[in-house]
Protein backbone atom coordinates (compact mmCIF):
# COMPACT_ATOMS: atom_id res chain seq x y z
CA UNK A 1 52.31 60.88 82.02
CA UNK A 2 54.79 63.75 82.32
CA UNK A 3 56.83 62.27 79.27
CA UNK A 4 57.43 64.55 76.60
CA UNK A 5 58.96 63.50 73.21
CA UNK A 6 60.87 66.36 71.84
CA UNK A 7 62.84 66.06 68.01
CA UNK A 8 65.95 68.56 68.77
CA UNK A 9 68.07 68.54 65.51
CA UNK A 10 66.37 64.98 64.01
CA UNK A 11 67.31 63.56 67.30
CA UNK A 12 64.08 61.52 68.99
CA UNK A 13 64.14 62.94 72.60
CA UNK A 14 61.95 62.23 75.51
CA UNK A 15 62.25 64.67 78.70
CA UNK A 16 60.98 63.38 81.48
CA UNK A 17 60.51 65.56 84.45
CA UNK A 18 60.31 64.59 88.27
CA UNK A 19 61.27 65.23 91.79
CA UNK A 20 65.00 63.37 92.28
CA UNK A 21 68.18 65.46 93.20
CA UNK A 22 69.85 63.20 90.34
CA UNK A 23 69.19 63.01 86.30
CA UNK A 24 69.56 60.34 84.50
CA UNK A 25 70.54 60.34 80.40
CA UNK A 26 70.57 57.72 78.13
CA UNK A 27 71.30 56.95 74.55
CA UNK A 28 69.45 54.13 73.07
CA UNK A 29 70.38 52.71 69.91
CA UNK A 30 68.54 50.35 68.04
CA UNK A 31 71.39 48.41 66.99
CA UNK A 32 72.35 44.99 68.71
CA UNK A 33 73.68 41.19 67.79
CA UNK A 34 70.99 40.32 65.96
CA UNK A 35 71.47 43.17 63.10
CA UNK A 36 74.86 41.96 62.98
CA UNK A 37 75.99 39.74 59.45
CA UNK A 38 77.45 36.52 60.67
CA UNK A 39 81.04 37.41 59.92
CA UNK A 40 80.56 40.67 62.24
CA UNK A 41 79.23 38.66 65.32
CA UNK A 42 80.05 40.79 68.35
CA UNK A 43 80.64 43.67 66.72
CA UNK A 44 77.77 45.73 68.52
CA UNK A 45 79.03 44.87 71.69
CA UNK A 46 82.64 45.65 71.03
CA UNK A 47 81.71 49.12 69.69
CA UNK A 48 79.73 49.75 73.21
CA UNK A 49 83.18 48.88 74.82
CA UNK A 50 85.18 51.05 72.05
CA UNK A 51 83.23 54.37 72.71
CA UNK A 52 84.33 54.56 76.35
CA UNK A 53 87.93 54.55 74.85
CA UNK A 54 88.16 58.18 74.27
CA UNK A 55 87.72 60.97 71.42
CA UNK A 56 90.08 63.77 69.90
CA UNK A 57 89.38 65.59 73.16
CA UNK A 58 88.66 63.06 76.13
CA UNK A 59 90.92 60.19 76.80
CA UNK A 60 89.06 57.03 78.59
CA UNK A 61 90.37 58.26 81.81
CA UNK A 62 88.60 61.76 81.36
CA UNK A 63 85.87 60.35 80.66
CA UNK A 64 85.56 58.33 83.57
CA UNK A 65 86.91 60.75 85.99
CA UNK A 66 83.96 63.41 84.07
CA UNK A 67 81.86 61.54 85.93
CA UNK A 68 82.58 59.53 89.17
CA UNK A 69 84.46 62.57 89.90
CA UNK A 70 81.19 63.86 90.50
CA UNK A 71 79.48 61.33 91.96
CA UNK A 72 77.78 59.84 89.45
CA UNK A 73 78.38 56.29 87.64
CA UNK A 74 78.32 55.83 83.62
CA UNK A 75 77.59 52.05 82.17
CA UNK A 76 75.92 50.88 79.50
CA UNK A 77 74.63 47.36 77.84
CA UNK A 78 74.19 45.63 74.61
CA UNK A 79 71.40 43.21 73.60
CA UNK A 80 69.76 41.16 70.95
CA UNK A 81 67.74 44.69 69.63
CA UNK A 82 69.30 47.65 71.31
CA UNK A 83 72.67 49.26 72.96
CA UNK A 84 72.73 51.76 75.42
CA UNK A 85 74.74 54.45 76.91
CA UNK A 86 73.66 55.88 80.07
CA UNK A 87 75.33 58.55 82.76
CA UNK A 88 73.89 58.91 86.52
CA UNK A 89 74.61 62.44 88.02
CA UNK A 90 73.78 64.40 90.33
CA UNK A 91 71.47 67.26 88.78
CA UNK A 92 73.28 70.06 88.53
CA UNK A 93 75.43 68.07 86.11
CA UNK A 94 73.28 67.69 83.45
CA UNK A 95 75.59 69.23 80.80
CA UNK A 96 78.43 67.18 81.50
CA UNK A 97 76.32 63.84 81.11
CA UNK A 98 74.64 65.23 77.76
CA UNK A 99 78.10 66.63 76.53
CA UNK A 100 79.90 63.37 77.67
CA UNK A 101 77.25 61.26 75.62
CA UNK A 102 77.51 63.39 72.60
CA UNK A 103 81.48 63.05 72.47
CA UNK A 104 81.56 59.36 72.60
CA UNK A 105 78.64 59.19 70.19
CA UNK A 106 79.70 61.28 67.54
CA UNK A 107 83.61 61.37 68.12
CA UNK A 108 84.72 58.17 68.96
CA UNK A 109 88.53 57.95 68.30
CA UNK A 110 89.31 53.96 68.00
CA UNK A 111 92.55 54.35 68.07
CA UNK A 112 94.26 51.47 66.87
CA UNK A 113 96.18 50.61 70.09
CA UNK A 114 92.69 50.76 72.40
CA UNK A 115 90.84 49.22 69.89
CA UNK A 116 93.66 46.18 70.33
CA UNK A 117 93.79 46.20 74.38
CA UNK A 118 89.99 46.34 74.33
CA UNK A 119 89.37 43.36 71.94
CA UNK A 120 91.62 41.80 74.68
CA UNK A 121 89.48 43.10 77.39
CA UNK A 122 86.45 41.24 75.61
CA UNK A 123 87.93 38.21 75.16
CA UNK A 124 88.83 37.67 78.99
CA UNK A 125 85.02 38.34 79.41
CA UNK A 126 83.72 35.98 77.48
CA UNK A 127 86.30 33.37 78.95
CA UNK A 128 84.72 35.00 82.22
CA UNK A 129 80.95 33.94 81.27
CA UNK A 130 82.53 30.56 79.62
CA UNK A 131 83.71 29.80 83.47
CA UNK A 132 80.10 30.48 84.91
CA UNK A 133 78.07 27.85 84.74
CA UNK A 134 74.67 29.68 84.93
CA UNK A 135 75.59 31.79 82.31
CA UNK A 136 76.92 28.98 80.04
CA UNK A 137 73.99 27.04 80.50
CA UNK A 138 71.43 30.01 79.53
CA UNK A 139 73.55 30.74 76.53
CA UNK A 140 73.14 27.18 75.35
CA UNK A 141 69.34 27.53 76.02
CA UNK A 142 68.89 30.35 74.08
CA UNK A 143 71.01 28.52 71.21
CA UNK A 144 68.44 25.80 71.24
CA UNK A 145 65.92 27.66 71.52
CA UNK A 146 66.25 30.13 68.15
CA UNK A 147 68.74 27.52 66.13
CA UNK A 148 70.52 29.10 62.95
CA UNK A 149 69.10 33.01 63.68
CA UNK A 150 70.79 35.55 65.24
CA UNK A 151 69.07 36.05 68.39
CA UNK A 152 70.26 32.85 69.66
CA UNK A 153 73.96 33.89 69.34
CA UNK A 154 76.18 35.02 71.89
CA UNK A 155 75.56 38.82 72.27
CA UNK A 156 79.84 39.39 72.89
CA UNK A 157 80.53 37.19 69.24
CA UNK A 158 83.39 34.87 69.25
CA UNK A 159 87.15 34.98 69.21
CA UNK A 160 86.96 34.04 65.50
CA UNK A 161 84.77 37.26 64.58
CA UNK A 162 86.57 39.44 67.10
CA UNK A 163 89.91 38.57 65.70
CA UNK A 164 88.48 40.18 62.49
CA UNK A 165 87.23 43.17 63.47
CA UNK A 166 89.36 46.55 62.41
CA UNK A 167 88.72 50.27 63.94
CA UNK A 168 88.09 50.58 60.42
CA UNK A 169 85.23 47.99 60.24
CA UNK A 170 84.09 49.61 63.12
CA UNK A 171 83.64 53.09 62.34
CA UNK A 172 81.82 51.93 59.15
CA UNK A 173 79.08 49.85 61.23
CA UNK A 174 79.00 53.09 63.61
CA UNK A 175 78.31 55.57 60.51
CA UNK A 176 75.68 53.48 59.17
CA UNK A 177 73.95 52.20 62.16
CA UNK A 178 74.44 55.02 64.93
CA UNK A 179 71.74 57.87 63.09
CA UNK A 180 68.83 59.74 64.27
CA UNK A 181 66.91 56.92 62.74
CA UNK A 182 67.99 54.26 65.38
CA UNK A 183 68.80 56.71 68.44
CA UNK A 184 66.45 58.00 71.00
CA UNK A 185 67.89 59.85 73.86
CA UNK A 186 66.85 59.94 77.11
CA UNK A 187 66.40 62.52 79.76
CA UNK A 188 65.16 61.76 83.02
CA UNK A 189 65.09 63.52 86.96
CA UNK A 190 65.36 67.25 88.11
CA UNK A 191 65.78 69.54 85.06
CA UNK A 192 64.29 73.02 83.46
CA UNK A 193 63.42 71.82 79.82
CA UNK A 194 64.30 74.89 77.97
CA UNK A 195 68.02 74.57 79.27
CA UNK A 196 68.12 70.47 78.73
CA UNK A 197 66.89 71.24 74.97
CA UNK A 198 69.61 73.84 74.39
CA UNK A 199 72.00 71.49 76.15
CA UNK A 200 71.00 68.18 73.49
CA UNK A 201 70.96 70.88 70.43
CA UNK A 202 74.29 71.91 70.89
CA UNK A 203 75.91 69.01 71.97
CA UNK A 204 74.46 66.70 69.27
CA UNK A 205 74.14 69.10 66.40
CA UNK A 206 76.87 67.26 64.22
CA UNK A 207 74.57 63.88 64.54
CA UNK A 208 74.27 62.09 61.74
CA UNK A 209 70.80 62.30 60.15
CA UNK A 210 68.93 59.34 58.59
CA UNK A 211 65.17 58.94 57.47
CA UNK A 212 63.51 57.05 60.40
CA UNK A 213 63.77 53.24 59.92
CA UNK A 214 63.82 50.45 62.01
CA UNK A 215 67.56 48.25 60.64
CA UNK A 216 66.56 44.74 59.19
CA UNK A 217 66.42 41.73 61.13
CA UNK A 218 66.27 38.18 60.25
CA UNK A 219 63.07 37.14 62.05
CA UNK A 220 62.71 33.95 64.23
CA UNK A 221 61.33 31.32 62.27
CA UNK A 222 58.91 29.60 64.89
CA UNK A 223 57.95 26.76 62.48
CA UNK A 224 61.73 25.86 62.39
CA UNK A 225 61.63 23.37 65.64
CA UNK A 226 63.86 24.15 68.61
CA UNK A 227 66.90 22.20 69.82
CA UNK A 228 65.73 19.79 72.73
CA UNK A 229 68.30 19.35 75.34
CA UNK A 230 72.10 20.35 75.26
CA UNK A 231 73.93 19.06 77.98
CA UNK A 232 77.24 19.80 79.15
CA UNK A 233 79.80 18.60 81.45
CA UNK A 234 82.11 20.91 83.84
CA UNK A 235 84.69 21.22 86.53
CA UNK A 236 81.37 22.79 88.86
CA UNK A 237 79.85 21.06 92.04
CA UNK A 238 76.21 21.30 90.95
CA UNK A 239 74.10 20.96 88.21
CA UNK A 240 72.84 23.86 86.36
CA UNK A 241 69.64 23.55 84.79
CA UNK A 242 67.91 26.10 82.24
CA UNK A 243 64.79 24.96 80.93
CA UNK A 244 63.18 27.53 78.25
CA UNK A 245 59.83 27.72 76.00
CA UNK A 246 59.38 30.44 73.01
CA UNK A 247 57.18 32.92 72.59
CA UNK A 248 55.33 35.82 71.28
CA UNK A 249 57.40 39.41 70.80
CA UNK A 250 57.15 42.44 72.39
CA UNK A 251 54.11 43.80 70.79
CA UNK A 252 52.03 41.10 70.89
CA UNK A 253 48.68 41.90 73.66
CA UNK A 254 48.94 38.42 75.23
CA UNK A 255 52.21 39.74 76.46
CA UNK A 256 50.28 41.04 79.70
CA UNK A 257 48.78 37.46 80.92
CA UNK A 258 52.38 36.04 79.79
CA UNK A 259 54.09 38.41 82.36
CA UNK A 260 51.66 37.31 85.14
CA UNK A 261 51.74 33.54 84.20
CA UNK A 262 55.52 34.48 84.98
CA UNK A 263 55.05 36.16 88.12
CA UNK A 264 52.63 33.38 89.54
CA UNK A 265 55.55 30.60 88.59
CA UNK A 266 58.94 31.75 89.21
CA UNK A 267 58.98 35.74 90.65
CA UNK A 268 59.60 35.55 94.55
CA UNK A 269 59.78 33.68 97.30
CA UNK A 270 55.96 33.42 97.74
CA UNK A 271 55.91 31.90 93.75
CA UNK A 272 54.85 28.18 92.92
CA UNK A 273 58.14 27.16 91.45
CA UNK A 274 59.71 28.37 94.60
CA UNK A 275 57.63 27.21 97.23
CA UNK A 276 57.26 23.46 95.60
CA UNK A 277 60.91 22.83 94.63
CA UNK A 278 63.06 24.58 97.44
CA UNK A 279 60.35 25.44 100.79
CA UNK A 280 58.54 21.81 100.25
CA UNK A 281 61.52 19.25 98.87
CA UNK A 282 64.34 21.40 99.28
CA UNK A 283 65.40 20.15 96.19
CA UNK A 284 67.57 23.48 94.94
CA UNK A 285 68.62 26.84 96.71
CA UNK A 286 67.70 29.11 93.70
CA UNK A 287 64.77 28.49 91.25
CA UNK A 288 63.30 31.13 89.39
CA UNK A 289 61.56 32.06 86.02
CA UNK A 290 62.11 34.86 83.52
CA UNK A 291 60.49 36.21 80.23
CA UNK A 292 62.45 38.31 77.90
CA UNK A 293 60.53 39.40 74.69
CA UNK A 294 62.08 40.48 71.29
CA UNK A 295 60.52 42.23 68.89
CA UNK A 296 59.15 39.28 66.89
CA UNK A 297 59.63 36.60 70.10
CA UNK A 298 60.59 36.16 73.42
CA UNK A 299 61.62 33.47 75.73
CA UNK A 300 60.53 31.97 78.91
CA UNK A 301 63.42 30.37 80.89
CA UNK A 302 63.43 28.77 84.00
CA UNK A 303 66.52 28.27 85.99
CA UNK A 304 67.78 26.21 88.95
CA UNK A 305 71.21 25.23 90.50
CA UNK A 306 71.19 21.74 92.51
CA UNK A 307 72.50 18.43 93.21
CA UNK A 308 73.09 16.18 90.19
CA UNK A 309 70.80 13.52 91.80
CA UNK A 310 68.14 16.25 92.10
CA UNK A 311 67.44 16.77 88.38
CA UNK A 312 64.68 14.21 88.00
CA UNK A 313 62.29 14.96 90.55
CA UNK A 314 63.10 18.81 90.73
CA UNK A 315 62.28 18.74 86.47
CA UNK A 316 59.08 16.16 87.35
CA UNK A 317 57.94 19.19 90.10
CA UNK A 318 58.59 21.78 87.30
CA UNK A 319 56.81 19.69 84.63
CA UNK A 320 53.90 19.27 87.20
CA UNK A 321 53.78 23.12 88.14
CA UNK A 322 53.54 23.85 84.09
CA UNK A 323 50.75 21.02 83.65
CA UNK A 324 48.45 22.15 86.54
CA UNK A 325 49.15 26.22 84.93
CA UNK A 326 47.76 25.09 81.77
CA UNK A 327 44.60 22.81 82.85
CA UNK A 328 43.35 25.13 86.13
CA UNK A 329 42.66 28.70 86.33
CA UNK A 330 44.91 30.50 88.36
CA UNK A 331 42.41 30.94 91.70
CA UNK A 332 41.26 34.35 92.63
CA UNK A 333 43.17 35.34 95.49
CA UNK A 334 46.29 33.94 93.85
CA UNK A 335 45.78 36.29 90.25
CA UNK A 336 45.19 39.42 92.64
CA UNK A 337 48.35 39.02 94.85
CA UNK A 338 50.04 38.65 91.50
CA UNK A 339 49.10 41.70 90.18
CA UNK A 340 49.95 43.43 92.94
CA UNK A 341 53.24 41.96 93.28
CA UNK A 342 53.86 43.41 89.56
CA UNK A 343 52.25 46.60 89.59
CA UNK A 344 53.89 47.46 92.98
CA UNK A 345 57.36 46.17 91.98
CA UNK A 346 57.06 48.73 88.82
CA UNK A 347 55.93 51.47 90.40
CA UNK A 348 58.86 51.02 93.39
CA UNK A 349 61.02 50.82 90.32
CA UNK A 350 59.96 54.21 88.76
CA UNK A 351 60.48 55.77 91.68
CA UNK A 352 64.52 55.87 90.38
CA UNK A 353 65.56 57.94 87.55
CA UNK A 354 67.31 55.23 86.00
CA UNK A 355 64.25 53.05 85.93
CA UNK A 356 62.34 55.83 84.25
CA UNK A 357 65.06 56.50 82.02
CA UNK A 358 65.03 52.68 81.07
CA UNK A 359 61.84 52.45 80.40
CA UNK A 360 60.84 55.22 77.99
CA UNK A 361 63.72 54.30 75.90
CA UNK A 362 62.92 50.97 75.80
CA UNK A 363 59.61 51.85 74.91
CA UNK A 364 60.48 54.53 72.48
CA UNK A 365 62.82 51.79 70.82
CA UNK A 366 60.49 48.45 70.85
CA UNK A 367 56.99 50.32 70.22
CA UNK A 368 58.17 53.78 68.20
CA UNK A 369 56.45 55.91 70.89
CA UNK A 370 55.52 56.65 73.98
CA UNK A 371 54.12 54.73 76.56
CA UNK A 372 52.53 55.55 79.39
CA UNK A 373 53.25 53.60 82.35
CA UNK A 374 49.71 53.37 83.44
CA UNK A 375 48.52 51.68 80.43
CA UNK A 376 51.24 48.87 81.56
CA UNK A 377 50.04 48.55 84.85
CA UNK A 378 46.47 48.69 83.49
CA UNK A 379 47.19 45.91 80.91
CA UNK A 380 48.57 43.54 83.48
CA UNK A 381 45.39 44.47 86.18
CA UNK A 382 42.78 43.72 82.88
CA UNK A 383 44.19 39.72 83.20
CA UNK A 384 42.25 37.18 83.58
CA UNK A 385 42.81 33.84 85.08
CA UNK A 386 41.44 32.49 81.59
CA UNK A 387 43.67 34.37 79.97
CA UNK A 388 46.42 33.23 81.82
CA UNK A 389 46.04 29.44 81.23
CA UNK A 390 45.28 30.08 77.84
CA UNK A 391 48.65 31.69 77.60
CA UNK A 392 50.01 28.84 79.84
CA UNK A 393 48.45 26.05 76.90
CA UNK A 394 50.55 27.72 74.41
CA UNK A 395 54.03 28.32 75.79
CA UNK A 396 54.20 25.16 77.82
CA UNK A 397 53.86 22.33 75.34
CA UNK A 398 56.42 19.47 74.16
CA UNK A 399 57.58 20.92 71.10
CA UNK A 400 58.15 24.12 72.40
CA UNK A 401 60.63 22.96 74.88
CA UNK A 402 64.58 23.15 75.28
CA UNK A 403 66.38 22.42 78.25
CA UNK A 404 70.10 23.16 78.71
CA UNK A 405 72.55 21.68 81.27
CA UNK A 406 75.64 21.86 83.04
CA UNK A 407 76.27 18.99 85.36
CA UNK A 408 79.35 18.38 87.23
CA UNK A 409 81.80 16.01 85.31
């Protein structure tokens, strides 16, 4: 592991060297929608928008034009646990994406007339995601699945808590939950580390310092049971279906058979879910599984688009795919081409800075250090096919179950 986790002025930063003619840098603060009160739903996710807007020296078109100007591209993201802020340049920019960072970090302006075009901005979006009907029905999922807690709320808020919001408000939240003790900042690609450290030193030396803490969460209460079904009905051609199961968090060691049980149902073409419901009954053009983890839980959601009329027998295939996962190993052939699928999928993905850059802050942020990527891959080769139905017995079962969907009206 080439990783190395500097502190440069209280700030938690991890270098990470390799051959790339790009760098990649990312903030990563461990602030999202569920630290959020409920009268300041969506706040998180508004202040992600709101630091693009500009500071007392950079408007939002400078700030932009910093960066494609050269090349590069400049996002960033909000979830349940985390926001991020992340710049993709060329190398010999490194100082402009560390600088830019900095700026919008420490100096956002929120001027009042942004800050009221921008709340706009957000509402269109989430009228955006209201018109998809994939994305309505895995909001409703995760709704049911984590009823009257945080993590099953809409990550963007609503226009009731958005209408609420002040720069004011803001720029409280941002002084109390955007300090060295919920940042890490990320480094990644072609870079001398002497001039990177001088480059984060100056640029962040005005950040605001805080005794290391993770911020308080209220945590999933599994005992509480989830919501079964939620069904909807839109102006849409096909049904959407989004059928979900809770689980374990992030930390949890079962958390390696859990991401192969995934792979072996719902990840590719060559997966079971794929192969019995579209390549055998052509049932649905799209089927696939996911698992997302938290830090206390997770979810695993499985999604499909089809015909209406489809529903029962593509959710009796499903049902039988889960069944025959939790009473029969996995065979042995099967669990090896699974493994490989996953451990050659991550390392393909670390070959980009971005993915690199991704990852350690992820890590940095879920675990509270580093972690090397070879103890991933080694923790998903050390599987078992026992281990994998016995992770299969405890997600799949009736009272663990939600299923969400949007059928045509």
């Amino acid at each position: 592991m080439d990783a190395k986790l500097v502190t440069v002025g209280g700030l938690r930063t991890l270098f990470v060297p390799c051959e790339a003619e790009s760098v990649a840098v990312g903030l990563f603060v461990g602030s999202g929608s569920r630290h959020e009160p409920a009268k300041w739903a969506g706040i998180s996710h508004l202040i992600e928008h709101m630091l693009f807007k500009g500071t007392p020296t950079r408007s939002a078109l400078d700030i932009t034009r910093a960066v494609e100007g050269r090349g590069g591209n400049f996002n960033a993201w909000t979830s349940e646990d985390a926001t991020c802020f992340y710049a993709h340049l060329p190398c010999e920019y490194l100082d402009e994406a560390v600088d830019i960072l900095a700026d919008m970090y420490l100096n956002a302006a929120l001027a009042p007339e942004e800050f009221a075009r921008e709340r706009e901005v957000v509402l269109e979006e989430i009228k955006m995601y209201e018109d998809d009907p994939g994305a309505v029905a895995a909001e409703n999922l995760q709704r049911a699945l984590f009823p009257l807690n945080p993590v099953g709320a809409p990550v963007a808020g609503s226009p009731e808590t958005l209408n609420a919001f002040t720069p004011g408000i803001l720029r409280d939240y941002i002084a109390t939950h955007y300090t060295t003790a919920t940042t890490v900042l990320v480094v990644a690609g072609r870079f001398a580390e002497a001039d990177a450290v001088n480059l984060v030193a100056n640029a962040f030396r005005a950040v605001r310092s805080r005794r290391a803490r993770k911020l308080a969460f209220k945590k999933v209460d599994l005992s509480r049971p989830p919501v079964s079904e939620v069904f909807v009905a839109k102006d849409v051609k096909q049904t959407q279906l989004a059928l979900g199961y809770r689980t374990f968090g992030i930390e949890d060691p079962r958390r390696y058979a859990a991401t192969v049980l995934d792979a072996v149902l719902g990840r590719g073409m060559s997966s079971r879910l794929f192969q019995e419901v579209r390549e055998k009954r052509g049932l649905s053009y799209d089927i696939s599984s996911r698992l997302q983890f938290f830090q206390d839980a997770g979810m695993f959601t499985i999604s499909a688009g089809l015909d209406a009329r489809q529903v029962k027998p593509a959710l009796d295939t499903i049902d039988r795919e889960l069944k025959r996962l939790a009473a029969k190993n996995v065979g042995a052939a099967e669990l090896k081409r699974t493994k490989e699928f996953l451990v050659g999928n991550f390392r393909l993905s670390h070959e980009r800075v971005t993915s690199k850059m991704f990852y350690y802050g992820a890590m940095m942020l879920s675990r509270g250090c580093l972690v090397d990527p070879e103890a991933e891959i080694a923790g998903v080769r050390a599987v078992t096919a026992d281990e994998v139905r016995a992770v299969a017995r405890e997600i799949f079962t009736p009272g663990n179950r939600s299923l969400s969907r949007v059928d045509p009206k």
